[in-house]
Protein backbone atom coordinates (compact mmCIF):
# COMPACT_ATOMS: atom_id res chain seq x y z
CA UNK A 1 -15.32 23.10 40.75
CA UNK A 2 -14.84 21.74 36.81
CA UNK A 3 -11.95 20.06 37.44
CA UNK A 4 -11.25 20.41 33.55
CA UNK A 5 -11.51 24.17 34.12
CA UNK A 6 -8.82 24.03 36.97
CA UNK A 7 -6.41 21.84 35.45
CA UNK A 8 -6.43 23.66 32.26
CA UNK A 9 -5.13 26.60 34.23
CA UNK A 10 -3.09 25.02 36.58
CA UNK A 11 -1.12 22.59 34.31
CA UNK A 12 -1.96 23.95 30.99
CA UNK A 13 0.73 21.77 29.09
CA UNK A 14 0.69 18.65 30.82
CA UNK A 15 -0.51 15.88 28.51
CA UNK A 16 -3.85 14.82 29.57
CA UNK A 17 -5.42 12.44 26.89
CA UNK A 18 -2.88 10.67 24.79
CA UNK A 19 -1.18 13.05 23.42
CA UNK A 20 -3.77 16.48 24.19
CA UNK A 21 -2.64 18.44 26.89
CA UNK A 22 -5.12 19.75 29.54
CA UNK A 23 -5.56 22.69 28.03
CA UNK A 24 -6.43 21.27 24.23
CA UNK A 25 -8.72 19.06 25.92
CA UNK A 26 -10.72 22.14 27.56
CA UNK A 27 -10.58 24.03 24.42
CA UNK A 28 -11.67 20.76 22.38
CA UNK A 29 -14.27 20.59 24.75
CA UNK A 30 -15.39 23.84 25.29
CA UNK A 31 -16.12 24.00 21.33
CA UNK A 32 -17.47 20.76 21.40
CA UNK A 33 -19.94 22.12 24.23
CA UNK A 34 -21.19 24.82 21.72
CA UNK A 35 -22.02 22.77 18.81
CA UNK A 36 -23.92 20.02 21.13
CA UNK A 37 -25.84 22.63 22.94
CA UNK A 38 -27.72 23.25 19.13
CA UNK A 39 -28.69 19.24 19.64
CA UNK A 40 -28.86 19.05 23.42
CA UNK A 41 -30.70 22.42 24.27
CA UNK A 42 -33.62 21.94 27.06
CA UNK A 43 -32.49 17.94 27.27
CA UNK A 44 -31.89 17.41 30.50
CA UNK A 45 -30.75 13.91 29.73
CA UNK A 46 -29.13 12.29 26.72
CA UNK A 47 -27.18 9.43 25.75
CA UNK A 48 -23.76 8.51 24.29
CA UNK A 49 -22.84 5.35 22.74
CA UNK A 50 -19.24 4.47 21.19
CA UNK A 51 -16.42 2.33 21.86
CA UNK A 52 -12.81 3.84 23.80
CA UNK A 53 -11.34 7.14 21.52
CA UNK A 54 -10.26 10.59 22.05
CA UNK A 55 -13.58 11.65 20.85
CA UNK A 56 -16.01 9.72 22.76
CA UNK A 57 -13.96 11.34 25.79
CA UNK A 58 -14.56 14.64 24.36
CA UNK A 59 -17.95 14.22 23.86
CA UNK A 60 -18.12 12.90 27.61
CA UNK A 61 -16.65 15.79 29.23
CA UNK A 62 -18.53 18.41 26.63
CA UNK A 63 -21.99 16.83 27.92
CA UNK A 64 -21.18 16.95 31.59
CA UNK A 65 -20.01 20.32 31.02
CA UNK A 66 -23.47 21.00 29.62
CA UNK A 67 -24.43 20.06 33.27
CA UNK A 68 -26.54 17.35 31.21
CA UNK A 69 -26.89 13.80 32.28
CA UNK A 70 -25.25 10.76 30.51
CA UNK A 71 -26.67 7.58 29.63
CA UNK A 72 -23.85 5.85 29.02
CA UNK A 73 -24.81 2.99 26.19
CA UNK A 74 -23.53 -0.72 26.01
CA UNK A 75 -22.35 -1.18 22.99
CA UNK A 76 -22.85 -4.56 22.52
CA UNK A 77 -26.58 -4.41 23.33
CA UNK A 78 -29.39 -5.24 20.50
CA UNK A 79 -30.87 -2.37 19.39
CA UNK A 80 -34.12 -4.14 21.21
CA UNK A 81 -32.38 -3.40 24.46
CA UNK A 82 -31.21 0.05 23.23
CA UNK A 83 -34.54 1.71 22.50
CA UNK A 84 -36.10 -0.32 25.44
CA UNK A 85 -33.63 1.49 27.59
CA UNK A 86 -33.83 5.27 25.99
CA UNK A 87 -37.42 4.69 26.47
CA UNK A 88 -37.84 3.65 29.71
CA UNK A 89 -35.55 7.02 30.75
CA UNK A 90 -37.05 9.45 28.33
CA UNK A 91 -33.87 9.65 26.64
CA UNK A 92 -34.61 11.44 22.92
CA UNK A 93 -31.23 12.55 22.10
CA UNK A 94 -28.53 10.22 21.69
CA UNK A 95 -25.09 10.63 20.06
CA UNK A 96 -23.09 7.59 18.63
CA UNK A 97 -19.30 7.62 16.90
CA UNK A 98 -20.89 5.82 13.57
CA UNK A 99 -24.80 6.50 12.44
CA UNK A 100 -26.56 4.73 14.76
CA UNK A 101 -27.43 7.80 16.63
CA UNK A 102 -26.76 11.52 15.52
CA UNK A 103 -22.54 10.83 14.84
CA UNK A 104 -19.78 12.74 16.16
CA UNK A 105 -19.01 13.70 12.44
CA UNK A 106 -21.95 15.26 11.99
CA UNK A 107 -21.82 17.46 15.27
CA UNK A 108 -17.81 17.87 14.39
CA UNK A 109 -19.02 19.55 10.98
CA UNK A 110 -21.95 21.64 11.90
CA UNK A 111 -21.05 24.54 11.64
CA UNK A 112 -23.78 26.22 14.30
CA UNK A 113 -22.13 27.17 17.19
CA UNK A 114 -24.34 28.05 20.70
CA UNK A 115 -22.18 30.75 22.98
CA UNK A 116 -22.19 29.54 26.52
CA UNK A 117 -19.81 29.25 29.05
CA UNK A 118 -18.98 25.86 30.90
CA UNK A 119 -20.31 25.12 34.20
CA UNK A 120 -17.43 26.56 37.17
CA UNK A 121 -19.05 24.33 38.98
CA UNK A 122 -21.14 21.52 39.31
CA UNK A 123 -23.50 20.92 42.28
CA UNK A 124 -23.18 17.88 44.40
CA UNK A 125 -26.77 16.59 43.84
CA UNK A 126 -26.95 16.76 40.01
CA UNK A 127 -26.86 13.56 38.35
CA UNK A 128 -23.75 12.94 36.07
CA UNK A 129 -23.63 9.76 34.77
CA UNK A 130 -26.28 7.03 34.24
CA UNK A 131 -25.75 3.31 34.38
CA UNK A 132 -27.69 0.21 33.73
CA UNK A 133 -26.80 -2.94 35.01
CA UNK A 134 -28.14 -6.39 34.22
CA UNK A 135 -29.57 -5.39 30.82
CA UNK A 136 -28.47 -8.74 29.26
CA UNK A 137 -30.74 -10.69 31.55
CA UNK A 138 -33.67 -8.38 30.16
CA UNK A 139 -34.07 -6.76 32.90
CA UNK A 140 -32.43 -3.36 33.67
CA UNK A 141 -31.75 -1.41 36.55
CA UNK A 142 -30.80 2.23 36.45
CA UNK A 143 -27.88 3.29 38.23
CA UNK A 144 -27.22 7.38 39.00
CA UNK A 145 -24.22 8.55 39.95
CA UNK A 146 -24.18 12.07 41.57
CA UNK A 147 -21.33 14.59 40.80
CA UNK A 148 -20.89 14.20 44.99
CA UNK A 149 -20.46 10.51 44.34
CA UNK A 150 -17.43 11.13 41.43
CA UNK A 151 -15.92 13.51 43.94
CA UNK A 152 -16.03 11.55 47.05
CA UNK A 153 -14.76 8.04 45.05
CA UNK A 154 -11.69 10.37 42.81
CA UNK A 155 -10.53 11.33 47.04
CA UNK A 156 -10.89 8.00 48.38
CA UNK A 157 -9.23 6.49 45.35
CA UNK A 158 -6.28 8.89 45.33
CA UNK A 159 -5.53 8.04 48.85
CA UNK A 160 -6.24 4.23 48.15
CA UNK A 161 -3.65 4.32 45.13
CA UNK A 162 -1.58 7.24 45.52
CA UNK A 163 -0.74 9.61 42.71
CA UNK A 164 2.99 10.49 40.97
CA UNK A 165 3.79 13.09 38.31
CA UNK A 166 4.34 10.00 35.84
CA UNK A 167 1.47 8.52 36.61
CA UNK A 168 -0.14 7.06 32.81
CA UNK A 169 -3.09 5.12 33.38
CA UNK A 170 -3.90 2.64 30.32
CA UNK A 171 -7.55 2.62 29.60
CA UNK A 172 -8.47 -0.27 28.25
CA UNK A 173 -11.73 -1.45 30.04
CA UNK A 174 -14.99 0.35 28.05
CA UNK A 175 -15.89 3.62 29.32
CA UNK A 176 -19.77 2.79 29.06
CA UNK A 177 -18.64 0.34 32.46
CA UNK A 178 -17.66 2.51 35.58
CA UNK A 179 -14.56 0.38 35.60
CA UNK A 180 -12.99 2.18 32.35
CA UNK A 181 -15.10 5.42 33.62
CA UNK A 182 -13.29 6.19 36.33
CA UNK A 183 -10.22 5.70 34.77
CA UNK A 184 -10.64 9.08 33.18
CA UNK A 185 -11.98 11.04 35.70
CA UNK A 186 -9.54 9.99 38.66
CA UNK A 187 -6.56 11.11 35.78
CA UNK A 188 -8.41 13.86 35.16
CA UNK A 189 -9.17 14.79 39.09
CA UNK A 190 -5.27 14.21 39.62
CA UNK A 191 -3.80 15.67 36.80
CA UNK A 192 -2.26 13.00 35.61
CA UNK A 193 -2.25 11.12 31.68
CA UNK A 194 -4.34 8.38 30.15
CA UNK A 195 -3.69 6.57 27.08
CA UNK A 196 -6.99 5.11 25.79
CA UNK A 197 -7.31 1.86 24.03
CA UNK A 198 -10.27 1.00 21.62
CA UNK A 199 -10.60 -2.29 23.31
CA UNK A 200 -8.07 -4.66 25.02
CA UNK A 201 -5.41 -5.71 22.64
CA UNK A 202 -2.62 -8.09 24.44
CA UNK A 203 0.32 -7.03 21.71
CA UNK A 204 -0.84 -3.76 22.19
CA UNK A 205 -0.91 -3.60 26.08
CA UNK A 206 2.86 -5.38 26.29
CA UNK A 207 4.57 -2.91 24.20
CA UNK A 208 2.66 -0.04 26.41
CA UNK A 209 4.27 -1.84 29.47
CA UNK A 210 7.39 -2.55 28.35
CA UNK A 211 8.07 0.61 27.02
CA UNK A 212 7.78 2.38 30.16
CA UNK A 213 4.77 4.32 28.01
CA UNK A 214 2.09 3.59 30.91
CA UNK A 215 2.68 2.45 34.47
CA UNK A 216 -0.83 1.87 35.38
CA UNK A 217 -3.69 -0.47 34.27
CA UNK A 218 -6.75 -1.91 35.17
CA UNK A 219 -7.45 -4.90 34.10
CA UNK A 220 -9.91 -8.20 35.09
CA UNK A 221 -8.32 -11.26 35.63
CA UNK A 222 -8.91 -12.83 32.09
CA UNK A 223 -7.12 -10.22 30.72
CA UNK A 224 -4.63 -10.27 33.29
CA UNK A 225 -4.10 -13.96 32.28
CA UNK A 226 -3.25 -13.27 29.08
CA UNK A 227 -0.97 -10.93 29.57
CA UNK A 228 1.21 -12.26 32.39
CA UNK A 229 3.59 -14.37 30.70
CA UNK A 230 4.14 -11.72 28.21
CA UNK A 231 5.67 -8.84 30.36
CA UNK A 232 9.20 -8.47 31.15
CA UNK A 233 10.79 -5.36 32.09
CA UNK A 234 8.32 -2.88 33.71
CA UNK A 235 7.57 0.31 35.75
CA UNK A 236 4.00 -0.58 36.70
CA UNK A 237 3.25 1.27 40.00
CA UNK A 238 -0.42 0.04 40.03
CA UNK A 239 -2.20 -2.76 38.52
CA UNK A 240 -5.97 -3.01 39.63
CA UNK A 241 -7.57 -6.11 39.29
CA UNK A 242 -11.12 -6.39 39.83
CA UNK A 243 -14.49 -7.70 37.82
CA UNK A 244 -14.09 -11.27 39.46
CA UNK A 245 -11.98 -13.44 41.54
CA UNK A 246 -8.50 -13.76 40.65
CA UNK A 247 -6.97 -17.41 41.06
CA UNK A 248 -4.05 -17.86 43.08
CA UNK A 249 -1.56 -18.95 40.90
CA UNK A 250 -2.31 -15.85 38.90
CA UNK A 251 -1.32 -14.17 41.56
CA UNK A 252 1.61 -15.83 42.49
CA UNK A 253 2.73 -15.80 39.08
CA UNK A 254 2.37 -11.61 39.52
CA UNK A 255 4.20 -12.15 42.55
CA UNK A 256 7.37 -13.81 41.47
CA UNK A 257 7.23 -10.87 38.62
CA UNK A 258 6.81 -8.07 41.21
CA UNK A 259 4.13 -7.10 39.27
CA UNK A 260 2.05 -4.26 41.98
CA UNK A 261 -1.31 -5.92 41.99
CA UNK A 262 -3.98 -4.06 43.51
CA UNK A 263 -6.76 -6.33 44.13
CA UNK A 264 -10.26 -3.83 44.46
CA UNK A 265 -13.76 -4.85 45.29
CA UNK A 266 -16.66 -2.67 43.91
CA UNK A 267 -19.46 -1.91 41.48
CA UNK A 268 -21.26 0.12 39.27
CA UNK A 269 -23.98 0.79 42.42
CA UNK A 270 -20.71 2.14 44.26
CA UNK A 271 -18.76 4.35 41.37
CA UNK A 272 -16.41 1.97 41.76
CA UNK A 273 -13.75 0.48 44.35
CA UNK A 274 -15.03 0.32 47.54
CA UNK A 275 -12.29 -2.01 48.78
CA UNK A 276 -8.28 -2.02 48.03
CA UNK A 277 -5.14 -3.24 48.85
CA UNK A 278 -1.88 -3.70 47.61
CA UNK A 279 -0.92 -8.25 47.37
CA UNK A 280 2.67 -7.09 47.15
CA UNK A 281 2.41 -5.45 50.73
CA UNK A 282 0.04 -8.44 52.37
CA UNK A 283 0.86 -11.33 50.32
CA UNK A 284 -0.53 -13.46 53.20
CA UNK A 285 -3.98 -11.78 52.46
CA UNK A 286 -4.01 -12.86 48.58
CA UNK A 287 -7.65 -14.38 48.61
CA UNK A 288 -9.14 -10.88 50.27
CA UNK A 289 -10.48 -8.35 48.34
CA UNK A 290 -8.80 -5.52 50.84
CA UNK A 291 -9.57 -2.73 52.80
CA UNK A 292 -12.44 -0.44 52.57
CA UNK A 293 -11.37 2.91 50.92
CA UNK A 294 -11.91 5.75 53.44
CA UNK A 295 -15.34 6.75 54.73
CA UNK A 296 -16.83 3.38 53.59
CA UNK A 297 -18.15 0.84 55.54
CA UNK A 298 -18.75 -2.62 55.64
CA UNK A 299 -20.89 -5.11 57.76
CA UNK A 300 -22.05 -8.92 57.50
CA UNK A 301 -25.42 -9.28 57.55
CA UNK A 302 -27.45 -12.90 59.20
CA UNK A 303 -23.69 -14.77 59.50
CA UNK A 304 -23.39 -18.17 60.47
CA UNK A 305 -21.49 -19.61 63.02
CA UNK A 306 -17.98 -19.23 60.35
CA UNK A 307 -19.28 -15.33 60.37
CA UNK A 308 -20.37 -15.47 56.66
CA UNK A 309 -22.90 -14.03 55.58
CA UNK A 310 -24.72 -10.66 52.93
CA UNK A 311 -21.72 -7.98 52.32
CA UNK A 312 -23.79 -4.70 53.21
CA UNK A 313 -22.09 -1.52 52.39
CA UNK A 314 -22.34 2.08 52.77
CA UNK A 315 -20.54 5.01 51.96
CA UNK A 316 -20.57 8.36 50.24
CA UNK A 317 -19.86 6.46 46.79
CA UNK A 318 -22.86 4.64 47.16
CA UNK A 319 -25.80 5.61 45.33
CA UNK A 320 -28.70 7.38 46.58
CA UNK A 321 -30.76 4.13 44.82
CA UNK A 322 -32.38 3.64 41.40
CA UNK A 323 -33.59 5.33 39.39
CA UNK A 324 -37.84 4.72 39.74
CA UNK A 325 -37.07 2.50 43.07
CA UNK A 326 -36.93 3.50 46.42
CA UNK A 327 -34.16 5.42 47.97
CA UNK A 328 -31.47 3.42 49.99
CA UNK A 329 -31.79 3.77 53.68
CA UNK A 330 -29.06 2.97 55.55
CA UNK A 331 -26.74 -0.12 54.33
CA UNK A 332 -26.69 -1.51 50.69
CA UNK A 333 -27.41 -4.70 50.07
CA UNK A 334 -24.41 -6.02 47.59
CA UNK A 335 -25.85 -9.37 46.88
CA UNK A 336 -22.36 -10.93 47.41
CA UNK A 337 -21.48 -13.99 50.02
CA UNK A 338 -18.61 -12.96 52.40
CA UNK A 339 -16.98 -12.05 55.16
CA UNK A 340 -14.85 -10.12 57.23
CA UNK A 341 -11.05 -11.30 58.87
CA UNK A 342 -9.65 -10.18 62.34
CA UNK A 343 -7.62 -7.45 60.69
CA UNK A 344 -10.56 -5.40 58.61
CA UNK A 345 -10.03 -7.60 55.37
CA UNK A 346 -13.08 -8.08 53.01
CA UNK A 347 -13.18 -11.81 51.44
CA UNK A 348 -16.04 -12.17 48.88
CA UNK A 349 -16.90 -15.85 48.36
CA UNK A 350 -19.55 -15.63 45.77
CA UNK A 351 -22.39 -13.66 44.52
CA UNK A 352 -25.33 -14.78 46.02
CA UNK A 353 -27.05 -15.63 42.36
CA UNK A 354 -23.96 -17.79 42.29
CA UNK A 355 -24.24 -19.96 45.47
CA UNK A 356 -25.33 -23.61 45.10
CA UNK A 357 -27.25 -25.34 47.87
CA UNK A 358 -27.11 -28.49 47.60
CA UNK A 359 -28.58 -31.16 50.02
CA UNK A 360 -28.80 -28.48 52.52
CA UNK A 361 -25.01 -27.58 51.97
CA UNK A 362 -23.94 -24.32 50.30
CA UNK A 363 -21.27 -24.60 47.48
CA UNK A 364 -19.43 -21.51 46.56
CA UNK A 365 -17.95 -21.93 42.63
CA UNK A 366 -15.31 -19.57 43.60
CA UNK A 367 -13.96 -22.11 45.59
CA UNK A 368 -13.53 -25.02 43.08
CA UNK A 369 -13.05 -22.32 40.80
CA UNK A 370 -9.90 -21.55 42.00
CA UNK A 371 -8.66 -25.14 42.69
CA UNK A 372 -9.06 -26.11 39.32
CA UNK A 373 -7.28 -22.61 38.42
CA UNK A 374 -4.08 -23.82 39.82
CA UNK A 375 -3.61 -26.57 37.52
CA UNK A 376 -1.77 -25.15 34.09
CA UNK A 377 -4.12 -27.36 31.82
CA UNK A 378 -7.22 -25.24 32.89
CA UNK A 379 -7.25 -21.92 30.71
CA UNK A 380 -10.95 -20.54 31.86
CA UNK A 381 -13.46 -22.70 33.95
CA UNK A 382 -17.04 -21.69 35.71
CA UNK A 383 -18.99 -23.52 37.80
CA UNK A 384 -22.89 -23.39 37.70
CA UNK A 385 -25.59 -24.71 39.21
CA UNK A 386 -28.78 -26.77 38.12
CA UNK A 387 -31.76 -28.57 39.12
CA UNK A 388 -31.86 -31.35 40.81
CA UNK A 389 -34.76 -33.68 41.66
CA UNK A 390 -32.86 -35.41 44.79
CA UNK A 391 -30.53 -32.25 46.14
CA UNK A 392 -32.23 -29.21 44.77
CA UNK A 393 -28.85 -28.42 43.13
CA UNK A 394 -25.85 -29.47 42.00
CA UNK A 395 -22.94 -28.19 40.12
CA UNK A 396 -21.87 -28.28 36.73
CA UNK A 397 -18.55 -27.43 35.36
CA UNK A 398 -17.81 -25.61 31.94
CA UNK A 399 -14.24 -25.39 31.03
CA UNK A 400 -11.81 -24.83 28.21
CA UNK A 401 -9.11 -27.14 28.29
CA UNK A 402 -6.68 -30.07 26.56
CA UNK A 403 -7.38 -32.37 29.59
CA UNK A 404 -10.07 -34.80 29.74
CA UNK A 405 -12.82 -35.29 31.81
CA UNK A 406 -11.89 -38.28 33.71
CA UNK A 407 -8.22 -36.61 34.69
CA UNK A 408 -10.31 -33.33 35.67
CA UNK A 409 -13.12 -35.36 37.69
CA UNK A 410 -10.33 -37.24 39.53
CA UNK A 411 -7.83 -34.25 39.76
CA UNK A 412 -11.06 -32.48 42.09
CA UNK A 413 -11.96 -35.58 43.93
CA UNK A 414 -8.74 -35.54 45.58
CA UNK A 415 -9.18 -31.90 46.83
CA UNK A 416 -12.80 -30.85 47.06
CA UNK A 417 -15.44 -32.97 49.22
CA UNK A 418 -17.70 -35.45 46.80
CA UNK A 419 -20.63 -32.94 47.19
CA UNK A 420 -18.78 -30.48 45.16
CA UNK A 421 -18.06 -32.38 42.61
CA UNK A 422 -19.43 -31.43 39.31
CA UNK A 423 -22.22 -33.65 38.15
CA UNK A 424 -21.61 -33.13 34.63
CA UNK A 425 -18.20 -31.74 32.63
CA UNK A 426 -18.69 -29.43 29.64
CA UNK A 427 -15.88 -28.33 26.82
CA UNK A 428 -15.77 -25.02 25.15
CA UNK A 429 -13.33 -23.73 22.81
CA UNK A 430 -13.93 -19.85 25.08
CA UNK A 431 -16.11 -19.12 27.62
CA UNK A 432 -18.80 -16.33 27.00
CA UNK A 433 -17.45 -13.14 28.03
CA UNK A 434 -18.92 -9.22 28.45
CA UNK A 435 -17.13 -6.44 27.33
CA UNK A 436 -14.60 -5.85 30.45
CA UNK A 437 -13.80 -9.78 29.79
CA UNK A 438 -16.26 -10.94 32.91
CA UNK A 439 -17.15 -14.28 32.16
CA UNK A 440 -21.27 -14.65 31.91
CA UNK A 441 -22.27 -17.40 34.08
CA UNK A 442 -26.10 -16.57 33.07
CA UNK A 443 -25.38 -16.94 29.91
CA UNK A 444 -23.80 -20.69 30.57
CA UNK A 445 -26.73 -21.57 32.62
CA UNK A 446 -28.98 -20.67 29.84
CA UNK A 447 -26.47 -22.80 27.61
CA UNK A 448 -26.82 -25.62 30.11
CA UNK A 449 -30.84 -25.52 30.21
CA UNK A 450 -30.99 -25.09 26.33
CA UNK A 451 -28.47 -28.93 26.08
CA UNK A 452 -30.76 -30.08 28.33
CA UNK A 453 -33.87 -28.96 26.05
């Protein structure tokens, strides 16, 4: 069914977006459905590009109600990459919330209207929502997510997380990442409130928290770090951490706050979380990334004699494949290093891409990653790889911090075996970042290769 549809009738006056109820966001949408059907017509897929706002929402659910499907843009790609991707997908309409494309003001003040009447339903096969992934390493893969995707992941979630009447989930990851996308449409599935954020803003986010105003959020854990110290009083029920590894005295530091994390383990190929669990209930199982949701299922592929080996996944969240590759039969290849505890618990110890072999010996950066983490003079660190004539690899570190690089070279070398040690010790002022705050360790390999040029 339209959930939009139902929830409009159901809870009519219950504030859905900020301050719209569910009923002023149907009837937004519904008109908004009317004027893009004069631009969208026989399209059977277009393309939206904007930062967090009421409207780009609006415009969302108006195109899926136009059972059309929705490239959903990067905003912080080079127009390059932007007509490389409409291309590649046939994309020829595209709207935008300034003039890049054709602008929400100018569909907002066209006065053509289109009678038609929203989809009651929308069939389990029909692509939704398009993603691409990787586009910043030039290379893009397409990423469609079926309406019987959305539905099974909004289920799985709501058993995963749990749902209250007061339930106000701050959106402040982009909604062009399935991260801040999912946001909406699990409030919107439950019937519960979101209050959307342009972008992450710390002041912002504290006074949100404080004030009772929200008492959910998802956040990474560089965000997460900047926050922490800042929150006092609080009604958080949930606070979902994924994106990348969180350290452990970020966590404990959560702890001693009773802040609820909920670490989660997912991606765009799986709409999503396809692992969960709460730190506050198994705070001996901080360094896991949880349980798999319901219906999914996980297996290690080729282990080694520690039982480590490829996370391979499947469940009804998962994709059906790309878009112009072959379908996915069976198990999905995640790409991620991991394994798999006595008790069902998921522990991701790198991304493959990630792993450094060195001398025959693998070296995950998560793991010095996080020792480094648990010193206070270490705001953000990564640890890359690069050539090596003698081992094949070794590590490099990048970090931003007041220490030096003797103190940080010795401060390792007294927990991490020699062969782990970075080879070389690089300051920044900020590591490079996308727009969810995941730190680019392909970009900081390309950094490292252009010093070295």
């Amino acid at each position: 069914m339209n959930w939009l549809k139902k929830q409009s009738m159901e809870i009519p006056n219950k504030k859905f977006i900020n301050g719209l109820t569910f009923l002023e966001v149907y009837e937004r949408v519904a008109d908004l459905a009317c004027r893009l059907n004069t631009y969208v017509k026989d399209q059977s897929r277009v393309a939206l590009y904007a930062h967090n706002s009421e409207e780009m929402a609006l415009f969302f659910l108006a195109l899926l109600s136009l059972e059309t499907e929705v490239l959903m843009l990067n905003t912080r790609l080079t127009n390059e990459e932007m007509t490389k991707q409409l291309k590649v997908l046939g994309i020829r309409v595209a709207f935008s919330q300034d003039d890049t494309f054709i602008s929400f003001h100018e569909v907002l003040r066209n006065g053509v209207r289109e009678k038609l009447s929203l989809a009651e339903k929308f069939k389990p096969e029909q692509i939704a929502v398009i993603m691409n992934t990787s586009a910043t390493s030039g290379e893009f893969k397409s990423v469609p997510l079926r309406w019987k995707q959305f539905d099974a992941h909004v289920q799985a979630s709501q058993k995963s997380l749990g749902v209250t009447e007061e339930d106000n989930w701050l959106l402040a990851l982009p909604m062009y990442h399935i991260g801040g996308l999912t946001i909406l449409l699990r409030s919107l599935y439950n019937g519960t409130r979101v209050t959307l954020m342009e972008k992450f803003d710390q002041e912002k986010m504290q006074k949100l928290i404080e004030s009772a105003a929200v008492n959910m959020i998802s956040v990474v854990p560089t965000m997460l770090n900047r926050i922490i110290d800042r929150i006092g009083e609080h009604r958080l029920r949930v606070v979902l951490v994924g994106g990348e590894f969180i350290p452990k005295p970020l966590v404990e530091r959560c702890l001693k706050k009773n802040i609820p994390i909920y670490k989660t383990y997912g991606m765009t190929e799986t709409t999503s979380q396809s692992t969960t669990f709460s730190v506050l209930e198994y705070p001996h199982k901080w360094d896991s990334v949880g349980l798999p949701l319901e219906n999914v299922k996980i297996r290690i592929g080729d282990p080694d004699e520690d039982g480590i080996g490829k996370v391979l996944l499947q469940s009804p969240m998962l994709m059906d494949g790309y878009i112009g590759h072959e379908p996915i039969a069976g198990f999905f290849n995640t790409e991620d290093i991991g394994y798999i505890d006595e008790d069902g618990f998921l522990y991701i110890l790198d991304r493959r891409e990630n792993i450094i072999i060195s001398g025959g010996e693998n070296i995950y950066p998560e793991e010095i990653e996080n020792v480094l983490y648990a010193h206070p003079g270490i705001s953000e660190c990564a640890i890359v790889g690069k050539k090596d004539a003698k081992w094949g690899q070794v590590p490099v570190l990048f970090v931003v911090s007041s220490l030096d690089e003797d103190f940080i070279f010795n401060y390792l070398a007294e927990r991490i075996s020699r062969y782990k040690l970075p080879k070389s010790i690089y300051f920044m002022d900020e590591l490079p970042k996308n727009s969810s705050g995941k730190i680019l360790k392909k970009d900081l390999a390309k950094r490292y290769a252009d010093r070295k040029n």
